[in-house]
N, C-alpha and C. Protein backbone atom coordinates (compact mmCIF):
# COMPACT_ATOMS: atom_id res chain seq x y z
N UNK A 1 -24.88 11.87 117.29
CA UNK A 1 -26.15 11.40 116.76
C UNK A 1 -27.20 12.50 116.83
N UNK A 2 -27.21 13.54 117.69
CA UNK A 2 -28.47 13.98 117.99
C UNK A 2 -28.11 15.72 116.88
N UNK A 3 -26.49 15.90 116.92
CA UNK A 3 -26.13 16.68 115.87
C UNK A 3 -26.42 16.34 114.33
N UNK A 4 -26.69 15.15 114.06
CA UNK A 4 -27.52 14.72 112.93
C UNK A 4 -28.30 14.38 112.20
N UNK A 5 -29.11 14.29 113.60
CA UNK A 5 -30.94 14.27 113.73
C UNK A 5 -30.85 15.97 113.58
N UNK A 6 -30.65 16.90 114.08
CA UNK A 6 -31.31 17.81 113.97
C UNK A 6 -30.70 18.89 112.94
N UNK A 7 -29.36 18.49 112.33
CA UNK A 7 -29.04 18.89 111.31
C UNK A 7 -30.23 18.61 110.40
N UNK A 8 -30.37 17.44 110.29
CA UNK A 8 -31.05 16.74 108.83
C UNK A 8 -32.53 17.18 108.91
N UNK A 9 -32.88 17.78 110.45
CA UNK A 9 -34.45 18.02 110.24
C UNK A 9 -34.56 19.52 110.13
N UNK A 10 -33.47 20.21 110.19
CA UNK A 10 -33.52 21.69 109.41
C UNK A 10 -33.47 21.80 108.50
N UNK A 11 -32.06 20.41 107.58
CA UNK A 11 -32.15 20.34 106.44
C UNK A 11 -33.95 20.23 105.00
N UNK A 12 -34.17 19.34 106.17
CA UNK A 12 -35.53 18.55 105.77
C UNK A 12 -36.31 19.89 105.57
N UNK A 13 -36.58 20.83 106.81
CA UNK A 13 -37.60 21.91 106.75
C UNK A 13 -37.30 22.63 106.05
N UNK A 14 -36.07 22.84 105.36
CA UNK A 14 -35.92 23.83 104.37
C UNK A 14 -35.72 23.39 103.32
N UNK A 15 -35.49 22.60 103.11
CA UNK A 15 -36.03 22.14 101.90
C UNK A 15 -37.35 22.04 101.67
N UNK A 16 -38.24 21.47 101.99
CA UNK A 16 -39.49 21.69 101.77
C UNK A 16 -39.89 23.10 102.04
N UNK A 17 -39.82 23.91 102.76
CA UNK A 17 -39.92 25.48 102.37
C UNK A 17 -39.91 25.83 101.15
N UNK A 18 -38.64 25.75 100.52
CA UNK A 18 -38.39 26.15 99.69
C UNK A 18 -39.10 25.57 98.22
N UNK A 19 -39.39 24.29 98.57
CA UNK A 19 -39.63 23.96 97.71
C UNK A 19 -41.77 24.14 97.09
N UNK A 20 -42.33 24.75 98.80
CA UNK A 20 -43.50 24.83 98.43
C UNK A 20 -43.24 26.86 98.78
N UNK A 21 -42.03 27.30 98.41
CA UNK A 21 -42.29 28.55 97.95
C UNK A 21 -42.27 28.73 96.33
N UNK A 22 -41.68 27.76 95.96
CA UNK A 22 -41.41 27.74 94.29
C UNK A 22 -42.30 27.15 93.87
N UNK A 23 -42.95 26.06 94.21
CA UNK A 23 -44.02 25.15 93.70
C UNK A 23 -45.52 25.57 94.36
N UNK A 24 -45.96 26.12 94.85
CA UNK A 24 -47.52 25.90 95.64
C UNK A 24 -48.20 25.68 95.11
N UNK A 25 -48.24 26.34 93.79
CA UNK A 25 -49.48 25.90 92.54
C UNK A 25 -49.27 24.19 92.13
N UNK A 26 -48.71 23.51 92.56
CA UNK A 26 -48.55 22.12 92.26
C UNK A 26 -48.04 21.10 94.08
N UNK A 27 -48.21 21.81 94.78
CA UNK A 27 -47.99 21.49 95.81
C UNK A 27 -49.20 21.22 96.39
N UNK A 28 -49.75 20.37 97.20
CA UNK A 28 -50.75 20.45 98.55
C UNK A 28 -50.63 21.06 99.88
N UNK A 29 -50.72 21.49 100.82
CA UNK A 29 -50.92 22.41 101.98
C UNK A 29 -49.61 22.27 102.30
N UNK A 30 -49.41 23.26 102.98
CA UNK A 30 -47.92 23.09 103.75
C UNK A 30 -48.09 22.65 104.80
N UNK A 31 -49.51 21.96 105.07
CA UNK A 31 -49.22 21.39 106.81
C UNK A 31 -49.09 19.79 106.10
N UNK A 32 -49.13 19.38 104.91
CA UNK A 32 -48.75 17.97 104.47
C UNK A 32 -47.17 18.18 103.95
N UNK A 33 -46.76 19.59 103.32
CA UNK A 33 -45.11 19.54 102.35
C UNK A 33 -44.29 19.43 103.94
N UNK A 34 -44.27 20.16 104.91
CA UNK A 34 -43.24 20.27 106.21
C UNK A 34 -43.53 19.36 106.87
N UNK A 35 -44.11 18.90 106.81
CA UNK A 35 -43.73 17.74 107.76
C UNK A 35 -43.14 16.05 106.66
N UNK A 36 -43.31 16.30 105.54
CA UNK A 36 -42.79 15.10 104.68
C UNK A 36 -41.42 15.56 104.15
N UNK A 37 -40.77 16.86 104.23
CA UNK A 37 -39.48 17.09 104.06
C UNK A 37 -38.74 16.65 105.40
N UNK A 38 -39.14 17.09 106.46
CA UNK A 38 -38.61 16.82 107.92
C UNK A 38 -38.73 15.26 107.72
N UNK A 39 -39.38 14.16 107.71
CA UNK A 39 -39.25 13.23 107.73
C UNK A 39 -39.03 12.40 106.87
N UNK A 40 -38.75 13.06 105.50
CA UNK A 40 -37.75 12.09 104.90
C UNK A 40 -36.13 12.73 104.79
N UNK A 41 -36.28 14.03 105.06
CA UNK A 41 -34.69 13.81 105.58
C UNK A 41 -34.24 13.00 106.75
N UNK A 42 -34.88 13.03 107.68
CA UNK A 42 -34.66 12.20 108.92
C UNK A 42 -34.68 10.59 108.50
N UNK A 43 -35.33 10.32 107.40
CA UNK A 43 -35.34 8.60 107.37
C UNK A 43 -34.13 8.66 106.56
N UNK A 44 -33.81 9.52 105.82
CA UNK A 44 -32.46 9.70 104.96
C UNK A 44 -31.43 9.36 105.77
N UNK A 45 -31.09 9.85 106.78
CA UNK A 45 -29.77 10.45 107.73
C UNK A 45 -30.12 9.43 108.18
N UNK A 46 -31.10 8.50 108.62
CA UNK A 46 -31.30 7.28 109.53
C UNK A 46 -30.46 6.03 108.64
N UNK A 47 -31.33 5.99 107.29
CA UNK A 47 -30.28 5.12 106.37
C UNK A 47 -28.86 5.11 105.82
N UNK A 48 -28.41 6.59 105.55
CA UNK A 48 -27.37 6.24 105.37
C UNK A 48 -26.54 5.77 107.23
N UNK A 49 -26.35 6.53 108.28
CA UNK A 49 -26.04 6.52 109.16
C UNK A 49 -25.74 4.80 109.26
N UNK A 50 -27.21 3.98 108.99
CA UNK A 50 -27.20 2.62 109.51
C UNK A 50 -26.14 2.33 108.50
N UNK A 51 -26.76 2.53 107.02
CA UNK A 51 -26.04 1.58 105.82
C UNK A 51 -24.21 2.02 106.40
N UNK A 52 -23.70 3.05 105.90
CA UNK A 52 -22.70 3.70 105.98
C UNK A 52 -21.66 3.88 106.99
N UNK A 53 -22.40 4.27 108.17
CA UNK A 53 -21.89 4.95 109.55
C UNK A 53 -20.72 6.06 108.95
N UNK A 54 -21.01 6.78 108.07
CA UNK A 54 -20.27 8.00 107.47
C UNK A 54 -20.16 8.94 108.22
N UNK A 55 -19.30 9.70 107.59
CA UNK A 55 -19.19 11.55 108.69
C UNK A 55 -20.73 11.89 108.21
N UNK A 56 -20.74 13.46 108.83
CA UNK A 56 -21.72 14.68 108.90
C UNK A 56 -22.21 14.50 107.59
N UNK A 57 -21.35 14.99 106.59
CA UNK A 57 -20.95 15.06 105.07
C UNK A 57 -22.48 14.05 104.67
N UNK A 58 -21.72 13.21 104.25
CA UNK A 58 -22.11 11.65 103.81
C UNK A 58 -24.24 11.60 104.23
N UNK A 59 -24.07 11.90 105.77
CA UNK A 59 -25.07 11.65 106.34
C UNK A 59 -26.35 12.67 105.67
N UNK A 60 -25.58 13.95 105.87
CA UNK A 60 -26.78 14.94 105.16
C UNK A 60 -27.03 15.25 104.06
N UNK A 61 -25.92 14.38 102.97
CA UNK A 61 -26.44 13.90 101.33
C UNK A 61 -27.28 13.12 101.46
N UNK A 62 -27.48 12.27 102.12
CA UNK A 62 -28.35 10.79 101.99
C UNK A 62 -30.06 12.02 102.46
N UNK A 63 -29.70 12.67 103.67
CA UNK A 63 -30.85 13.24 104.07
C UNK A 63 -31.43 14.54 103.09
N UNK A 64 -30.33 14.82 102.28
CA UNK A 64 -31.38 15.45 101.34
C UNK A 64 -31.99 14.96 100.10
N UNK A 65 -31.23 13.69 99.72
CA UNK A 65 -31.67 13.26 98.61
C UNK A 65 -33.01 12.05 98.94
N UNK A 66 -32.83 11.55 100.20
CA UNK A 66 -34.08 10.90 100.41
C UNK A 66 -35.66 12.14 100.69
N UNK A 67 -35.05 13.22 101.28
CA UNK A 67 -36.05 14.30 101.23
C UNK A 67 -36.47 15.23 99.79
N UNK A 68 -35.74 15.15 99.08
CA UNK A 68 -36.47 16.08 97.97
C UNK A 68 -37.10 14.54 97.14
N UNK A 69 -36.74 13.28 97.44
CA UNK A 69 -37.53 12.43 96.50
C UNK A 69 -38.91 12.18 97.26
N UNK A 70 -39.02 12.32 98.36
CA UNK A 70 -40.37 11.86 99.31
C UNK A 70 -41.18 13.43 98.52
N UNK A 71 -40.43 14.41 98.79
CA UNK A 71 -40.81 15.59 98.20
C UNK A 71 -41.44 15.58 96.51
N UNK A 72 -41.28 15.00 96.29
CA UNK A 72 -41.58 15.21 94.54
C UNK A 72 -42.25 13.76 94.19
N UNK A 73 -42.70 13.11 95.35
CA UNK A 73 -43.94 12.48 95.16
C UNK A 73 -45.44 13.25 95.81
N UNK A 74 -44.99 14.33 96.21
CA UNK A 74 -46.42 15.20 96.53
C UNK A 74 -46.55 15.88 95.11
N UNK A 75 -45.71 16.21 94.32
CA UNK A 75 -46.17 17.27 93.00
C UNK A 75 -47.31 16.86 92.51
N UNK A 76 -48.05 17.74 92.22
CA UNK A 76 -49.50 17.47 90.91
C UNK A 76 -48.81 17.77 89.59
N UNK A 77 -49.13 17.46 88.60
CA UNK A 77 -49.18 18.22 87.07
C UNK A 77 -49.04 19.39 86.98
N UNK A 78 -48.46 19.89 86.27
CA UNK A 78 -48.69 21.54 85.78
C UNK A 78 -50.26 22.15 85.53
N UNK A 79 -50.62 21.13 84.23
CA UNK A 79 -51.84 21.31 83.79
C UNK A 79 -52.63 20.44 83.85
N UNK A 80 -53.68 20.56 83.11
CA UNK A 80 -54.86 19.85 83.12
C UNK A 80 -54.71 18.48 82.22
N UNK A 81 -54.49 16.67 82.49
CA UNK A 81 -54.66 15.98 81.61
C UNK A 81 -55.47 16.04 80.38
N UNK A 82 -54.73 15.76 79.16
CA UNK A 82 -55.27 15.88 78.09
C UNK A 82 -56.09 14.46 77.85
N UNK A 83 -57.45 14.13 78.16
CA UNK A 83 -57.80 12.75 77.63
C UNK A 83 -58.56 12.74 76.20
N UNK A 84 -57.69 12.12 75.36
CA UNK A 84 -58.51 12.10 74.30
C UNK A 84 -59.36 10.00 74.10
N UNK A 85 -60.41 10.37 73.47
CA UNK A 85 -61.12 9.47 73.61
C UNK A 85 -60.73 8.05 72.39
N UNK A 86 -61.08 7.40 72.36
CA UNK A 86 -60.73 6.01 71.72
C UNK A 86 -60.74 6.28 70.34
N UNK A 87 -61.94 7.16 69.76
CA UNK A 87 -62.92 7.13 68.74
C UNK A 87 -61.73 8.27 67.87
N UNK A 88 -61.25 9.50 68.75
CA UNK A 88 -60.36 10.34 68.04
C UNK A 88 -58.98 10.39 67.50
């Protein structure tokens, strides 16, 4: 158990690394991206673990795919919304 907690929260931190080295211009601070990769891989590896009780494998798919989706609810837009008005 504790080999999968801390698998999944390296997993977690590097993923979000990585992901606010590629993204920053659409990212918010990295003291909000590292700590929401670390903990949704960890709620990842928590769910499948409960749902599943799978190997290593199994456990640290669930923990990355629950972490890059917690992850890619921090993104902003690229650009600037286009609002066009009623009248145009």
């Amino acid at each position: 158990m504790l080999l999968e907690a801390l698998s999944s929260a390296i997993l977690g931190l590097a993923l979000a690394w990585a992901a606010y080295h590629r993204l920053s211009h659409r990212l918010p601070a990295p003291a909000l991206v590292l700590p929401t990769g670390v903990a949704g891989a960890l709620f990842g590896a928590f769910v499948m673990n409960t749902a599943l009780d799978g190997n290593l494998l199994t456990i640290l798919i669930g923990a990355v795919i629950v972490s890059v989706a917690s992850l890619s609810l921090l993104l902003r837009p690229a650009g600037r919304l286009r609002r066009h008005s009623a009248t145009a």
